[in-house]
Structure formats: structure tokens, C-alpha cells
Protein backbone atom coordinates (compact mmCIF):
# COMPACT_ATOMS: atom_id res chain seq x y z
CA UNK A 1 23.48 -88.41 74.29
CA UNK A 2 25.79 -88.92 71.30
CA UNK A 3 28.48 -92.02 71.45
CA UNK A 4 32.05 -91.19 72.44
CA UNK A 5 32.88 -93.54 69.40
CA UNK A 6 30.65 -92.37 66.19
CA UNK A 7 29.34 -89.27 67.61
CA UNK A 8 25.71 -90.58 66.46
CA UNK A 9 22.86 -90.57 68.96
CA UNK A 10 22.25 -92.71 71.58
CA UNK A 11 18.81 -94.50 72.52
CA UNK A 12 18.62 -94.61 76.35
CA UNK A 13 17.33 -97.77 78.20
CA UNK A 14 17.57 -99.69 80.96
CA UNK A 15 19.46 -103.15 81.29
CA UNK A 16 17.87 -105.83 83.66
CA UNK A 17 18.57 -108.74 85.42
CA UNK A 18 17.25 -111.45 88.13
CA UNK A 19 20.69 -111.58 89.34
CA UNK A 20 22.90 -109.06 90.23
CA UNK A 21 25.37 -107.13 87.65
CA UNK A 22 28.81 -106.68 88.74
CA UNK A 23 32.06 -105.55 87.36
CA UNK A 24 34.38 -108.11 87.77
CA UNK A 25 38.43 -108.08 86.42
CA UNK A 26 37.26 -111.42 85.13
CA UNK A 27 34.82 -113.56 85.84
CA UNK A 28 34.45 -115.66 89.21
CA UNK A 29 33.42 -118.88 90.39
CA UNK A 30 30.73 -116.68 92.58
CA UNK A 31 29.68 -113.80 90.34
CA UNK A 32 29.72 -111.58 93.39
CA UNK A 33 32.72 -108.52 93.96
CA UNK A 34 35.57 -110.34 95.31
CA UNK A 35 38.67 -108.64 94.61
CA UNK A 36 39.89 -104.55 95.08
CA UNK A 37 38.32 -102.28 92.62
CA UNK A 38 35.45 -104.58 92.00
CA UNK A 39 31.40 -103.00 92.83
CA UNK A 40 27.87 -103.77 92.26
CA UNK A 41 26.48 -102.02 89.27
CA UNK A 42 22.56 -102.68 90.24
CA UNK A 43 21.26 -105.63 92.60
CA UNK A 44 17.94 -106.83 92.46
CA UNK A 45 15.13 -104.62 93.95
CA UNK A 46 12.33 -106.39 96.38
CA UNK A 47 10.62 -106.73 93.05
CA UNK A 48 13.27 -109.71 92.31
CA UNK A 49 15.22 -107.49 89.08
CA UNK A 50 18.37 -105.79 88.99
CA UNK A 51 17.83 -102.31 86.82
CA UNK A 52 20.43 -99.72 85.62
CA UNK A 53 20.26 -97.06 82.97
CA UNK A 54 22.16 -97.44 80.06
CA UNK A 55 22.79 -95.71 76.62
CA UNK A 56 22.78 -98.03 72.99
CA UNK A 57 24.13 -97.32 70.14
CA UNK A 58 22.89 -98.98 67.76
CA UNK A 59 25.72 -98.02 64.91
CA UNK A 60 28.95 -98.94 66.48
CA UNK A 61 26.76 -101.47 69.00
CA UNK A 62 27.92 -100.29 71.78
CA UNK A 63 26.41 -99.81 75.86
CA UNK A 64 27.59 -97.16 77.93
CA UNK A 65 26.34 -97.76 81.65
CA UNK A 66 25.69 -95.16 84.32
CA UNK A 67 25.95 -96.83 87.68
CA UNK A 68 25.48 -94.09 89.45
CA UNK A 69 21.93 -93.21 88.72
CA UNK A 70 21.81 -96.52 90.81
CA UNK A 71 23.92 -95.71 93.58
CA UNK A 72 22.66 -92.07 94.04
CA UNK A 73 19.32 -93.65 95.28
CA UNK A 74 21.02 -96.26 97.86
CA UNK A 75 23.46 -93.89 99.88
């Protein structure tokens, strides 16, 4: 994948966590979806980690997320 930004390549990956990620419109006392428009990017499997695939770029250092490589799996 190239970056929208630089138009160098990307190095694809995952990003992990023992907690789940969300995108929040800011951050929350409870780091869990609470308002409209906010979702679950990856919750932790039964193996206790939260996985989703992401792309680095490692000149302009920055992560581009695909959430729905997670979601297509759940529905």
C-alpha cells in the first residue's frame, strides 16, 4: 500500500492491545463507546488481546487502520 501522505510504501502490521481500542471524540472517564458515532475498532479475543490490521509508514510516521478486516469476521 503506498501512504495517502508521501506516496512511499507502507509496511503492514497489526496493532494490539489487552484492552479494547475504540474511537472516541475524546477521551472518557470509561474508555468504552459512549456517545453517537463512536465504535469498537478490535476487542480482545478469548486469547485476552485486542488485534487489528494496520499500515506504517515509517517516513511521514503515520498508521492507517482498517477496522473492518475486524468487523467482517464478527457479523
Amino acid at each position: 500500500m503506498k501512504c495517502p501522505f508521501c506516496q512511499n510504501s507502507m509496511e503492514v502490521g497489526v496493532i494490539t492491545s489487552s484492552e479494547p481500542l475504540n474511537w472516541l471524540k475524546e477521551p472518557h472517564y470509561i474508555n468504552q463507546p459512549q456517545e453517537e458515532g463512536e465504535f469498537n475498532l478490535a476487542r480482545p479475543s478469548l486469547a485476552g488481546r485486542a488485534a487489528v490490521e494496520a499500515w506504517v509508514c515509517r517516513d511521514c510516521e503515520k498508521v492507517i487502520i482498517d477496522y473492518k478486516s475486524f468487523w467482517k469476521d464478527k457479523k
